[in-house]
C-alpha atoms as a PDB file:
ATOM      1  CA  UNK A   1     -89.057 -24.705-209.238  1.00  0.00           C
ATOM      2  CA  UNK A   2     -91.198 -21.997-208.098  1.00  0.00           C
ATOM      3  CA  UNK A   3     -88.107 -20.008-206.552  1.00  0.00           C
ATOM      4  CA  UNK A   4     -86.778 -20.334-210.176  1.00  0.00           C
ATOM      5  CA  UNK A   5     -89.872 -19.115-212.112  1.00  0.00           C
ATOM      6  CA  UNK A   6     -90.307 -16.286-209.818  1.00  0.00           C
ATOM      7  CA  UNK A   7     -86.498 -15.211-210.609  1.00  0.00           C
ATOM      8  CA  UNK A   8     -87.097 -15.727-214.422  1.00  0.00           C
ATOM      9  CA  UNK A   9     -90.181 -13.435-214.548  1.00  0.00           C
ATOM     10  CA  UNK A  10     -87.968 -10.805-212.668  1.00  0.00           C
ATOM     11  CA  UNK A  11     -85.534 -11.514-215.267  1.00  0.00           C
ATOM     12  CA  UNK A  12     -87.722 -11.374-218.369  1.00  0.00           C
ATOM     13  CA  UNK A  13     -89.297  -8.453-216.974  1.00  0.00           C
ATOM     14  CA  UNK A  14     -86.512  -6.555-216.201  1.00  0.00           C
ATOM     15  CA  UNK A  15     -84.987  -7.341-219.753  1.00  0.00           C
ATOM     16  CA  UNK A  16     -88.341  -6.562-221.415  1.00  0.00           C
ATOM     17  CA  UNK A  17     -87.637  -2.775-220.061  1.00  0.00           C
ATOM     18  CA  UNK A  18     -84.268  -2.491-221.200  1.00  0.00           C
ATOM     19  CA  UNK A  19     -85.953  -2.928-224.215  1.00  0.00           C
ATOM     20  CA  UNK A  20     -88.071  -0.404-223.908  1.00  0.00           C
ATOM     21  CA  UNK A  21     -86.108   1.956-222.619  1.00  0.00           C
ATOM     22  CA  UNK A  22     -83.447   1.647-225.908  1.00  0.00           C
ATOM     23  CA  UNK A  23     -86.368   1.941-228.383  1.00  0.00           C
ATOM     24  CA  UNK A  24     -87.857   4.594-227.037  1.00  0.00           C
ATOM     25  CA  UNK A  25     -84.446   6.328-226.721  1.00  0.00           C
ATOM     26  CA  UNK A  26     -83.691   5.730-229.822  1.00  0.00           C
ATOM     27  CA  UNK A  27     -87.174   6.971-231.101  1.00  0.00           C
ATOM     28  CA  UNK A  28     -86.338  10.035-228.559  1.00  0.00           C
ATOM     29  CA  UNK A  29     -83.188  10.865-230.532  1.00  0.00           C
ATOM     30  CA  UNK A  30     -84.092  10.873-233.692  1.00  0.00           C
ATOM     31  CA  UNK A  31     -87.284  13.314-233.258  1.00  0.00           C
ATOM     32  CA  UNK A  32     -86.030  16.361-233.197  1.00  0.00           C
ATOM     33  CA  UNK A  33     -88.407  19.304-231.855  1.00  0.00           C
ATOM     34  CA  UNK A  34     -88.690  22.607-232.763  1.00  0.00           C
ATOM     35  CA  UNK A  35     -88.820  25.040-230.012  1.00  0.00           C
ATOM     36  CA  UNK A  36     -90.133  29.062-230.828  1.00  0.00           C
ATOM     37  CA  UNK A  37     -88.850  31.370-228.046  1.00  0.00           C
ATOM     38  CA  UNK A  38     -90.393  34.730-228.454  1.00  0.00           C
ATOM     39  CA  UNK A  39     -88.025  37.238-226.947  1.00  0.00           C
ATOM     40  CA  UNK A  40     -89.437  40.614-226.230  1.00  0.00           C
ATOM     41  CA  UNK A  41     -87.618  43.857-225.688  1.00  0.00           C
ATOM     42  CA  UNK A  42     -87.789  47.580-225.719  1.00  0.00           C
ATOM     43  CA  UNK A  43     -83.926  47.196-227.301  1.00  0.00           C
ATOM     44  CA  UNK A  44     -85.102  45.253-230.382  1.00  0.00           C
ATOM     45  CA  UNK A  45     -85.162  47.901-233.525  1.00  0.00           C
ATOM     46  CA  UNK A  46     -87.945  48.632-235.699  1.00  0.00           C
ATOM     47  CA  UNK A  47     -86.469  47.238-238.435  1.00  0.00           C
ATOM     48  CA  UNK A  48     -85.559  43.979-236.777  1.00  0.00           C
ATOM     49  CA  UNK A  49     -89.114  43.193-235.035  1.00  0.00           C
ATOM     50  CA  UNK A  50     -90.310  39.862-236.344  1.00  0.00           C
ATOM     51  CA  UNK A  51     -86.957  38.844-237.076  1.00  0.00           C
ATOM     52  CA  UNK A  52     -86.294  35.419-236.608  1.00  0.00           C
ATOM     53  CA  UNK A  53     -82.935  33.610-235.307  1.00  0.00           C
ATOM     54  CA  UNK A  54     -82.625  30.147-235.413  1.00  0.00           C
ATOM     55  CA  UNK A  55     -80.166  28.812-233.045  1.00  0.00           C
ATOM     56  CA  UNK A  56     -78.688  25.293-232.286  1.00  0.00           C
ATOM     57  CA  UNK A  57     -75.658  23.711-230.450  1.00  0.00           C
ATOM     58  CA  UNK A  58     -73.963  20.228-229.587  1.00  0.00           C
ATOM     59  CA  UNK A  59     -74.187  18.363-233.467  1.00  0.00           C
ATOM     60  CA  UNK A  60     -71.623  15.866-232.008  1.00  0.00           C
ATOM     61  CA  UNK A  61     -73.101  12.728-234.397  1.00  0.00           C
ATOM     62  CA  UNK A  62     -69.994  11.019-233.824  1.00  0.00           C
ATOM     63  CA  UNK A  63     -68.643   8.118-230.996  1.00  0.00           C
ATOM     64  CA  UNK A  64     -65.237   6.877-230.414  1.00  0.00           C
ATOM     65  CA  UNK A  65     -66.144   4.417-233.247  1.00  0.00           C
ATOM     66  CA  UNK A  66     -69.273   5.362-234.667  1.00  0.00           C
ATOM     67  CA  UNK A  67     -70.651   8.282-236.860  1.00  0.00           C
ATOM     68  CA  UNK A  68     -73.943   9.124-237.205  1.00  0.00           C
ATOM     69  CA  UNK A  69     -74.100  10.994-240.281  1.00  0.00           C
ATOM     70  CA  UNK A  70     -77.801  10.026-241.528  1.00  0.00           C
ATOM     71  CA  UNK A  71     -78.865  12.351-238.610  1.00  0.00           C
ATOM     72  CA  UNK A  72     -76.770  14.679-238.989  1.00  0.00           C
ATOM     73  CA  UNK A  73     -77.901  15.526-242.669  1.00  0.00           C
ATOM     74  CA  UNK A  74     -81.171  15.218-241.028  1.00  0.00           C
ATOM     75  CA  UNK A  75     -80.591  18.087-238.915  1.00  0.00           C
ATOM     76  CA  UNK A  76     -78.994  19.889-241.491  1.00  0.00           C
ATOM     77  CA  UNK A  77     -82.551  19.566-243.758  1.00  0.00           C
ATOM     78  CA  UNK A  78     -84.430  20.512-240.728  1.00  0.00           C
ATOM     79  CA  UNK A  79     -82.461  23.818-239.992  1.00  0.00           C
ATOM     80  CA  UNK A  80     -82.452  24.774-243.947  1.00  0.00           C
ATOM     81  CA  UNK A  81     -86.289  24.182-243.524  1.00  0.00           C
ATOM     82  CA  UNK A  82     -86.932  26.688-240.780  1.00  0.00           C
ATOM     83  CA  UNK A  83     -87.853  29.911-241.282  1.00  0.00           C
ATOM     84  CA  UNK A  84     -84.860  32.016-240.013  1.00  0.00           C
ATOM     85  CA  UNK A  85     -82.752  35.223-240.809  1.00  0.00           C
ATOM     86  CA  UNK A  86     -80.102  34.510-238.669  1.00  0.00           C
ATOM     87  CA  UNK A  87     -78.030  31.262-237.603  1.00  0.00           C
ATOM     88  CA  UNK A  88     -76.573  31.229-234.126  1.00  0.00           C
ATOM     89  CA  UNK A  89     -73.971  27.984-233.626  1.00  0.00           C
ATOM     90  CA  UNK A  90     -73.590  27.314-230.043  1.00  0.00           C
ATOM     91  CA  UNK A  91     -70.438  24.999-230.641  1.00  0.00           C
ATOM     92  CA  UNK A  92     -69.112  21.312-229.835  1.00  0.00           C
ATOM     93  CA  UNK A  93     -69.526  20.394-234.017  1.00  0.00           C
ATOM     94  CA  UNK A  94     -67.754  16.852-233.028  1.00  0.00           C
ATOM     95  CA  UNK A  95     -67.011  14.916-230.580  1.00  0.00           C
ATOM     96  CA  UNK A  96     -63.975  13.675-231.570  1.00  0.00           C
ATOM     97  CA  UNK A  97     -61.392  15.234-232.972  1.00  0.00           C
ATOM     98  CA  UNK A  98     -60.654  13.034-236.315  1.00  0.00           C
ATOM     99  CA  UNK A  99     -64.369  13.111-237.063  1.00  0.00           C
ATOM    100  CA  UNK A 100     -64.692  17.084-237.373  1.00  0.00           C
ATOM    101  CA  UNK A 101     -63.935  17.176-241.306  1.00  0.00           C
ATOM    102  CA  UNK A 102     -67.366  15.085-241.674  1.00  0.00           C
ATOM    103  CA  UNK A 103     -68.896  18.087-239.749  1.00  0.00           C
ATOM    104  CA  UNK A 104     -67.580  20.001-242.080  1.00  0.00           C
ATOM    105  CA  UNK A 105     -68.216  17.816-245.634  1.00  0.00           C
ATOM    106  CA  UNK A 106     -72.073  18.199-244.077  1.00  0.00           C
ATOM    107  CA  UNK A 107     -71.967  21.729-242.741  1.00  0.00           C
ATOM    108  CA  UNK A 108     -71.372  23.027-246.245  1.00  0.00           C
ATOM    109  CA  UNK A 109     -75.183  22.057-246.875  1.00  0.00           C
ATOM    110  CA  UNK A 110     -76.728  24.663-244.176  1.00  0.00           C
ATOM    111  CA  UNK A 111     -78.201  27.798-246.517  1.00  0.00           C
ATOM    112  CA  UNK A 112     -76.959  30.687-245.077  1.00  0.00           C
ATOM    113  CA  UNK A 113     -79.538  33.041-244.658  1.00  0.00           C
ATOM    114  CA  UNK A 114     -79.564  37.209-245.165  1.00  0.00           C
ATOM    115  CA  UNK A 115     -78.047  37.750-242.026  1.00  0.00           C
ATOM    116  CA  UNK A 116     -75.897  35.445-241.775  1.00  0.00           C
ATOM    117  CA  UNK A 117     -74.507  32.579-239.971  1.00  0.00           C
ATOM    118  CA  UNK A 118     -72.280  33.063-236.505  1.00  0.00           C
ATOM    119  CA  UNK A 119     -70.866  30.675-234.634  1.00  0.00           C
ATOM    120  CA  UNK A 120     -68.449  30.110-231.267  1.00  0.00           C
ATOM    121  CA  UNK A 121     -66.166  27.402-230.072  1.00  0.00           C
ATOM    122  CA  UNK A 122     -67.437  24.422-227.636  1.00  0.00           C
ATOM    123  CA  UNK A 123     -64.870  22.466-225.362  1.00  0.00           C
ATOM    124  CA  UNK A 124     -64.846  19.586-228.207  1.00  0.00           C
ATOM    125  CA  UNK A 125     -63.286  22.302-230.411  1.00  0.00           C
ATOM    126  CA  UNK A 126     -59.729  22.514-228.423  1.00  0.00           C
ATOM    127  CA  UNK A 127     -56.974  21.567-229.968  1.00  0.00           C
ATOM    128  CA  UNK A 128     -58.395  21.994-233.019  1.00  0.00           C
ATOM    129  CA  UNK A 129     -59.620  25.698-232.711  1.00  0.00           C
ATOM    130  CA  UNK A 130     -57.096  26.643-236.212  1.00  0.00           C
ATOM    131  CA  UNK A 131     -58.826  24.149-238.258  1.00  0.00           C
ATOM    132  CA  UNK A 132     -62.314  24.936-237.058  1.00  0.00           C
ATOM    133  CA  UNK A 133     -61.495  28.872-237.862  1.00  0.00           C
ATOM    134  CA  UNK A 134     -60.704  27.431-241.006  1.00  0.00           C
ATOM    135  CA  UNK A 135     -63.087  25.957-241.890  1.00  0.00           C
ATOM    136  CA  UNK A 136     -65.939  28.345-240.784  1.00  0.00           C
ATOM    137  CA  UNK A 137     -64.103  30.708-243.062  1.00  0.00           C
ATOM    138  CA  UNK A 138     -64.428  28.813-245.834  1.00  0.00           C
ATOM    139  CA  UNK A 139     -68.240  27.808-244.945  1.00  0.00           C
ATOM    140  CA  UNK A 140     -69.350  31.975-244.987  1.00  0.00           C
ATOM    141  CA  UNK A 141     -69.435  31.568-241.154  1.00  0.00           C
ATOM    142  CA  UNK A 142     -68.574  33.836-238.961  1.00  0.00           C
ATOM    143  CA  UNK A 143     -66.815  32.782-235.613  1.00  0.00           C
ATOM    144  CA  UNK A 144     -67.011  35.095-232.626  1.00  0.00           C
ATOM    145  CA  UNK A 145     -63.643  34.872-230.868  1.00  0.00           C
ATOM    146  CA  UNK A 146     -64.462  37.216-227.672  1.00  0.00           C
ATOM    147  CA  UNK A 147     -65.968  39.630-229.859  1.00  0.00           C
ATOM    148  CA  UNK A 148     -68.988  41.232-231.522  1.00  0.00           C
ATOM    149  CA  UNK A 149     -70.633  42.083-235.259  1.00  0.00           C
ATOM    150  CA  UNK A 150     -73.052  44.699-235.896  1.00  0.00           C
ATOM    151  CA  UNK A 151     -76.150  43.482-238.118  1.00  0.00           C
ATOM    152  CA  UNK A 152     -77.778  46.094-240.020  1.00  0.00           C
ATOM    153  CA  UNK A 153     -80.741  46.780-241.723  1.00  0.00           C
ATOM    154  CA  UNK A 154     -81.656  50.348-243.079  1.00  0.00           C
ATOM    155  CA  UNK A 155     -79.415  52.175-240.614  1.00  0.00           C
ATOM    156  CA  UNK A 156     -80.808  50.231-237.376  1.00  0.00           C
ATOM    157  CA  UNK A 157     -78.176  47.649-235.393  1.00  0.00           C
ATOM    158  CA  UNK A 158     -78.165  44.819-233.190  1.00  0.00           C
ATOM    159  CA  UNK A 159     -75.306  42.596-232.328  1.00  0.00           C
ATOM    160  CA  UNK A 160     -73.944  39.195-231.689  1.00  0.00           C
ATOM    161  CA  UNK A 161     -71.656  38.962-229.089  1.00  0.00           C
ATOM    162  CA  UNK A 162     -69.714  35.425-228.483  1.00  0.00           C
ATOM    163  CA  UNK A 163     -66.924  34.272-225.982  1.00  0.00           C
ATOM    164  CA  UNK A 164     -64.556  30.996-226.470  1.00  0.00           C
ATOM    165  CA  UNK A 165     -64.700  28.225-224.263  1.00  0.00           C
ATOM    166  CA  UNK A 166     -65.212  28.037-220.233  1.00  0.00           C
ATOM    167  CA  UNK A 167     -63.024  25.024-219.902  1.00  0.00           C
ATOM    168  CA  UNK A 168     -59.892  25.169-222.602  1.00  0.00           C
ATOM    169  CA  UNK A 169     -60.097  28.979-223.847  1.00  0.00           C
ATOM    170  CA  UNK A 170     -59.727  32.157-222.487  1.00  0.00           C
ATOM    171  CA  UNK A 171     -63.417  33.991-222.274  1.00  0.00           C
ATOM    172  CA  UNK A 172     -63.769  37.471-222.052  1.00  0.00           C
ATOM    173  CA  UNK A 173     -66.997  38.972-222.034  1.00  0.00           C
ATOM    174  CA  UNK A 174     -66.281  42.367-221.462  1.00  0.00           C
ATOM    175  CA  UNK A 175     -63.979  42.335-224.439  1.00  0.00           C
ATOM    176  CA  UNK A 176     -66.542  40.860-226.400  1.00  0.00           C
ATOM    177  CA  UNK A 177     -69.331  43.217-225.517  1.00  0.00           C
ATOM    178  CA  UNK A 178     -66.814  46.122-226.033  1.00  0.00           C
ATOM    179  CA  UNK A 179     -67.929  49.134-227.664  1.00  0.00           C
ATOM    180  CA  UNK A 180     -71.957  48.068-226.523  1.00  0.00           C
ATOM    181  CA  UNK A 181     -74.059  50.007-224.825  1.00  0.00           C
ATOM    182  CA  UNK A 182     -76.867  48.670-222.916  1.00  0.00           C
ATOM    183  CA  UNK A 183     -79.768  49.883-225.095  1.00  0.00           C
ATOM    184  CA  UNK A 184     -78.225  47.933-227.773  1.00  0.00           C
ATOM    185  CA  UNK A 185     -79.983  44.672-228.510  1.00  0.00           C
ATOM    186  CA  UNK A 186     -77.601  42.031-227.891  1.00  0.00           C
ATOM    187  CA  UNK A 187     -77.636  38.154-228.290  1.00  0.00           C
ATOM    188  CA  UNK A 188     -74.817  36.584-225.806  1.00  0.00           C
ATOM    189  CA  UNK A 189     -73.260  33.453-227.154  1.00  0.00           C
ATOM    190  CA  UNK A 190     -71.202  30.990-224.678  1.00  0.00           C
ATOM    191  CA  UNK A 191     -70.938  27.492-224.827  1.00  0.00           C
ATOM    192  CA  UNK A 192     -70.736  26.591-221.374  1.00  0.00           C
ATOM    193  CA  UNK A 193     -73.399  27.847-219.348  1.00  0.00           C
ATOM    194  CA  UNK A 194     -71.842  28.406-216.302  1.00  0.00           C
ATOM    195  CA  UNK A 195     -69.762  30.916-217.479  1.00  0.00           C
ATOM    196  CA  UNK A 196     -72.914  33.273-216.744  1.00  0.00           C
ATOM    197  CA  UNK A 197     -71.486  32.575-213.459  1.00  0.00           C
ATOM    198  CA  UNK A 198     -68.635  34.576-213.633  1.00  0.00           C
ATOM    199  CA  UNK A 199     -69.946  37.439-215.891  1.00  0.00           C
ATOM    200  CA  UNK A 200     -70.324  40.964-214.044  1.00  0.00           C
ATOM    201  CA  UNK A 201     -73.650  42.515-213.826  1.00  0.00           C
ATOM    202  CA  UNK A 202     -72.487  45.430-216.130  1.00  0.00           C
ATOM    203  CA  UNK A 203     -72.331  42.581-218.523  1.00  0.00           C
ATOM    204  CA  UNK A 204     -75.073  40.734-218.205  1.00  0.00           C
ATOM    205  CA  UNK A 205     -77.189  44.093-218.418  1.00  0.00           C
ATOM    206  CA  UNK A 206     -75.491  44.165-221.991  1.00  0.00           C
ATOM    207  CA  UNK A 207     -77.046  41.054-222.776  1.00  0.00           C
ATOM    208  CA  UNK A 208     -80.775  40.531-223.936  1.00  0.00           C
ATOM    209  CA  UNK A 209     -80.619  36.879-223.465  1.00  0.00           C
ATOM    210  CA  UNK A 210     -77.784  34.610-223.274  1.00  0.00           C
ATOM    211  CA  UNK A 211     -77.844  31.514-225.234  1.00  0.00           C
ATOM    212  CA  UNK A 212     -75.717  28.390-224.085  1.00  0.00           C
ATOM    213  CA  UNK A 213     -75.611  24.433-224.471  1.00  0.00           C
ATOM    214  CA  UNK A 214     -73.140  22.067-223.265  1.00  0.00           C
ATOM    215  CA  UNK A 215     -75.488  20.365-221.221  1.00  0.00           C
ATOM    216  CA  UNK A 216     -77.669  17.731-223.520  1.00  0.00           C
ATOM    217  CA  UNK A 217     -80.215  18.414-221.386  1.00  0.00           C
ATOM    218  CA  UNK A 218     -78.346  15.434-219.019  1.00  0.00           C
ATOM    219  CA  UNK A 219     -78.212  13.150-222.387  1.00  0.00           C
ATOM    220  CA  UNK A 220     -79.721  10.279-220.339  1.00  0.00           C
ATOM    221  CA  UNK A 221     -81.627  11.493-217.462  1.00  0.00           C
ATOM    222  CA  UNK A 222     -84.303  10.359-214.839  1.00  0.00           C
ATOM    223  CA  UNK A 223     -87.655  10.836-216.487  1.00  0.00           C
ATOM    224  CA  UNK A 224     -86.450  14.488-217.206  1.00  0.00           C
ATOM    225  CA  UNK A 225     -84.335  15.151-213.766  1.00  0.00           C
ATOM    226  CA  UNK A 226     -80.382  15.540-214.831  1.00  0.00           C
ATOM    227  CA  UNK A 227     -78.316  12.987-213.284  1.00  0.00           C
ATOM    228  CA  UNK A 228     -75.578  12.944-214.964  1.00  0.00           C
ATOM    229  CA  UNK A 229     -74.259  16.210-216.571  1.00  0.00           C
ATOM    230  CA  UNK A 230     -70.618  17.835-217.338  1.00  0.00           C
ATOM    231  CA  UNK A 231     -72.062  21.336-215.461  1.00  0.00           C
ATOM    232  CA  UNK A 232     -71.631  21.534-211.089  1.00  0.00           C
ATOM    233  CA  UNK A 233     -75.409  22.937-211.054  1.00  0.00           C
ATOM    234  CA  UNK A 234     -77.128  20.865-212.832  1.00  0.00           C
ATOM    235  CA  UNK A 235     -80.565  22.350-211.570  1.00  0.00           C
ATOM    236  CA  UNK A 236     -79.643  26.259-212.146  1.00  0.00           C
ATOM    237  CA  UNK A 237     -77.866  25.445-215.571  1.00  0.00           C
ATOM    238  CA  UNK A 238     -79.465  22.009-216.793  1.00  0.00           C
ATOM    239  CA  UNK A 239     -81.583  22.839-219.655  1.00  0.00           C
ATOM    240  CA  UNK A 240     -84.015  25.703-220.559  1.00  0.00           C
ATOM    241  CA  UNK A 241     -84.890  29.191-219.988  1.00  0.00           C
ATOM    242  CA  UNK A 242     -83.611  30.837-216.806  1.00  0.00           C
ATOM    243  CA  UNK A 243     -83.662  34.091-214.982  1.00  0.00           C
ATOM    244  CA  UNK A 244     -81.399  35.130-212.333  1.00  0.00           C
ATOM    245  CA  UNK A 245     -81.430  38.749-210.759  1.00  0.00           C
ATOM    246  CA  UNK A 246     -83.369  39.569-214.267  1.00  0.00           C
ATOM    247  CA  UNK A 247     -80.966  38.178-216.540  1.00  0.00           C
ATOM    248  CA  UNK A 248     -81.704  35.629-219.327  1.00  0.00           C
ATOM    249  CA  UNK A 249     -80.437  32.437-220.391  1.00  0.00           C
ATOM    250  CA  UNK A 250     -81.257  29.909-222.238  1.00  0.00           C
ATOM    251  CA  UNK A 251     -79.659  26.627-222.198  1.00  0.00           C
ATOM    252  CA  UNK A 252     -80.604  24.103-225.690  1.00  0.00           C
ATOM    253  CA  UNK A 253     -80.431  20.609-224.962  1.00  0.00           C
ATOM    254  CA  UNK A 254     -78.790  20.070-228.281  1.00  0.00           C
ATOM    255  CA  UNK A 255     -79.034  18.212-231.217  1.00  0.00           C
ATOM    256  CA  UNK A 256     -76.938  15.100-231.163  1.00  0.00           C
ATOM    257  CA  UNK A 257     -74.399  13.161-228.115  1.00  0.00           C
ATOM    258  CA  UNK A 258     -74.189   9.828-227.260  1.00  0.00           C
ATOM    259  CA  UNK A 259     -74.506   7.536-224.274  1.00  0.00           C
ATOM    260  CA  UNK A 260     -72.297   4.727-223.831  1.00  0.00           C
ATOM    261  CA  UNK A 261     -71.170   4.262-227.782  1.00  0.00           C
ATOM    262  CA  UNK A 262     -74.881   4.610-228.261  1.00  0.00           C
ATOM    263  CA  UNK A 263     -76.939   7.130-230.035  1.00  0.00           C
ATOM    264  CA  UNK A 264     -79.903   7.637-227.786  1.00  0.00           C
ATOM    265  CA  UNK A 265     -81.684  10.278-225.791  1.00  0.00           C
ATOM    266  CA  UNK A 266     -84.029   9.935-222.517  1.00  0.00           C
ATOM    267  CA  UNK A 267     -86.556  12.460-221.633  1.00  0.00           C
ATOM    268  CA  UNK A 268     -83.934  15.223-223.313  1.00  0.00           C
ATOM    269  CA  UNK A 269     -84.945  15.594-226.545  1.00  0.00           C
ATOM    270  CA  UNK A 270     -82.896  17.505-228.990  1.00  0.00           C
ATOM    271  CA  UNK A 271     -84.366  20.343-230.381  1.00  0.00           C
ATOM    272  CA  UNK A 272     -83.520  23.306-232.705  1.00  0.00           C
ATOM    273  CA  UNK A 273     -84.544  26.805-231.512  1.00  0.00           C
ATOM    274  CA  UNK A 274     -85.877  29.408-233.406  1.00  0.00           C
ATOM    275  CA  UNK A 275     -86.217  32.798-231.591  1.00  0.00           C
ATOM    276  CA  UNK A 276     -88.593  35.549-232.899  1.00  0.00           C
ATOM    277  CA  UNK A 277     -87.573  39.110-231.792  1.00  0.00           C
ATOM    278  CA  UNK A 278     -90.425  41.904-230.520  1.00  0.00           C
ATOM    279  CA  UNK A 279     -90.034  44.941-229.733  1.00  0.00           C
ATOM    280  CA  UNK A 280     -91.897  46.222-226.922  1.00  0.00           C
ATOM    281  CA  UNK A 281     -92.564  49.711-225.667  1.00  0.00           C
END
C-alpha cells in the first residue's frame, strides 16, 4: 500500500504540473507584449527622426482544425492602438492554406497609417503567393517582392527593402536593395532569418537593421532556451536582437502559432514591435 501511495503522489504531482504548465501557457499566449526598439543612426533623415514603425510577423491563429480568431482581432486592436507611422508585416498570415481568407476578412480592420503598410511573404504563404498579392492589393498593402519603396517626407527618403521566402521562393537581396546606397536608411525585411546567412557584406552594409521572424521564439521552449525550432542555429537566430560583424537583426517571436493543435506559448511570448528611429551625429 505504501509502494502504491508513493506512485500516486508522483502521479498527482506530476499531473498537477501539466496543469500548470497549460494555464500558464495559455495565459502566456494570450498577453501580448509590446516591445520599443530604439534604433539609432547617422542614416536616419531629419525629417524622419522620431518616426515610429511598428512591426509584427507570424499571425498564424489557425490549426489543422482550429481557428483562433478572438485573438487574432485582438491583435489586430492592439496594433491599431499603437502609436506608429509605418507597418512592417514580416509574413506567415496563416498557417494553413484554406484558413488565409479569415486572415484576410480580419486584416481589413488594421488602420493603415501615413506611411503606409508593407509587407513580405513567409514560407506558409507558398502556393498561395497569387492570392496573397491579391489580397494585399486590395487591403492598401504593399508587398515587397525582392524589391524596395522610397518613403518621403518633404524631399528626405528612406526605404523598405523586402525579399520572398528562404525556403519556397527565390530571394534576392541585391535586387532588392538595388538602386541603394549605403547612406540611405534602410529597413531589411526577410522572413526567415537565416537568410542573413547568405547575404554579402555589401548588402548587409545597405541595411540599418534587418527585421525577421519565423522562429516563435521556439513556440514551446525550456524556460526560455529554444528546443525545438524550424531554424539550424537556433542560438545565433532564435529570437531577439543580434549583431554579427556589426550588422543588425532582429528576430520577433511573433504573434500567434500553435503547439500540438493547441494555442499556447512557453517562456516565448508574442509581442508586437514598435521601433522609434534617431538620428545620430
Amino acid at each position: 500500500m505504501k509502494g502504491k501511495s508513493w506512485i500516486l503522489k508522483i502521479l498527482y504531482g506530476f499531473l498537477g504540473l501539466i496543469i500548470v504548465f497549460l494555464v500558464y501557457s495559455h495565459y502566456e499566449y494570450r498577453n501580448i507584449k509590446i516591445k520599443t526598439i530604439e534604433i539609432k543612426s547617422k542614416d536616419v533623415p531629419k525629417e524622419f527622426d522620431g518616426k515610429r514603425v511598428l512591426f509584427v510577423a507570424d499571425f498564424q491563429y489557425d490549426t489543422m482544425a482550429r481557428y483562433n480568431r478572438k485573438q487574432q482581432k485582438k491583435a489586430i486592436e492592439l496594433i491599431n492602438a499603437q502609436k506608429k507611422d509605418m507597418i512592417l508585416l514580416g509574413g506567415d498570415y496563416a498557417t494553413w492554406e484554406k484558413n488565409i481568407p479569415k486572415f484576410y476578412e480580419d486584416a481589413k480592420d488594421i488602420k493603415i497609417p501615413e506611411l503606409g503598410v508593407y509587407a513580405i511573404y513567409g514560407n506558409h504563404e507558398y502556393p498561395g503567393e497569387k492570392e496573397t498579392a491579391e489580397n494585399m492589393k486590395k487591403l492598401g498593402f504593399n508587398l515587397l517582392v525582392n524589391e524596395n519603396r522610397k518613403i518621403t517626407i518633404n524631399n528626405e527618403n528612406i526605404y523598405i527593402a523586402g525579399v520572398t521566402d528562404l525556403w519556397h521562393g527565390k530571394p534576392d537581396a541585391k535586387k532588392a536593395l538595388e538602386g541603394l546606397k549605403k547612406e540611405d536608411f534602410v529597413l531589411f525585411l526577410t522572413h526567415n532569418p537565416e537568410y542573413f546567412e547568405e547575404m554579402t557584406e555589401d548588402e548587409k552594409e545597405k541595411a540599418d537593421m534587418t527585421l525577421a521572424g519565423h522562429t516563435h521564439a521556439g513556440q514551446v521552449t525550456f524556460f526560455g532556451k529554444i528546443i525545438m525550432s524550424a531554424i539550424k542555429d537556433k542560438k545565433k537566430y532564435g529570437y531577439g536582437m543580434k549583431e554579427y560583424n556589426g550588422h543588425k537583426i532582429y528576430i520577433t517571436s511573433g504573434l500567434g502559432g500553435a503547439f500540438l493543435e493547441m494555442f499556447i506559448r512557453f517562456f516565448a511570448q508574442p509581442e508586437i514591435v514598435v521601433l522609434k528611429l534617431k538620428k545620430i551625429k
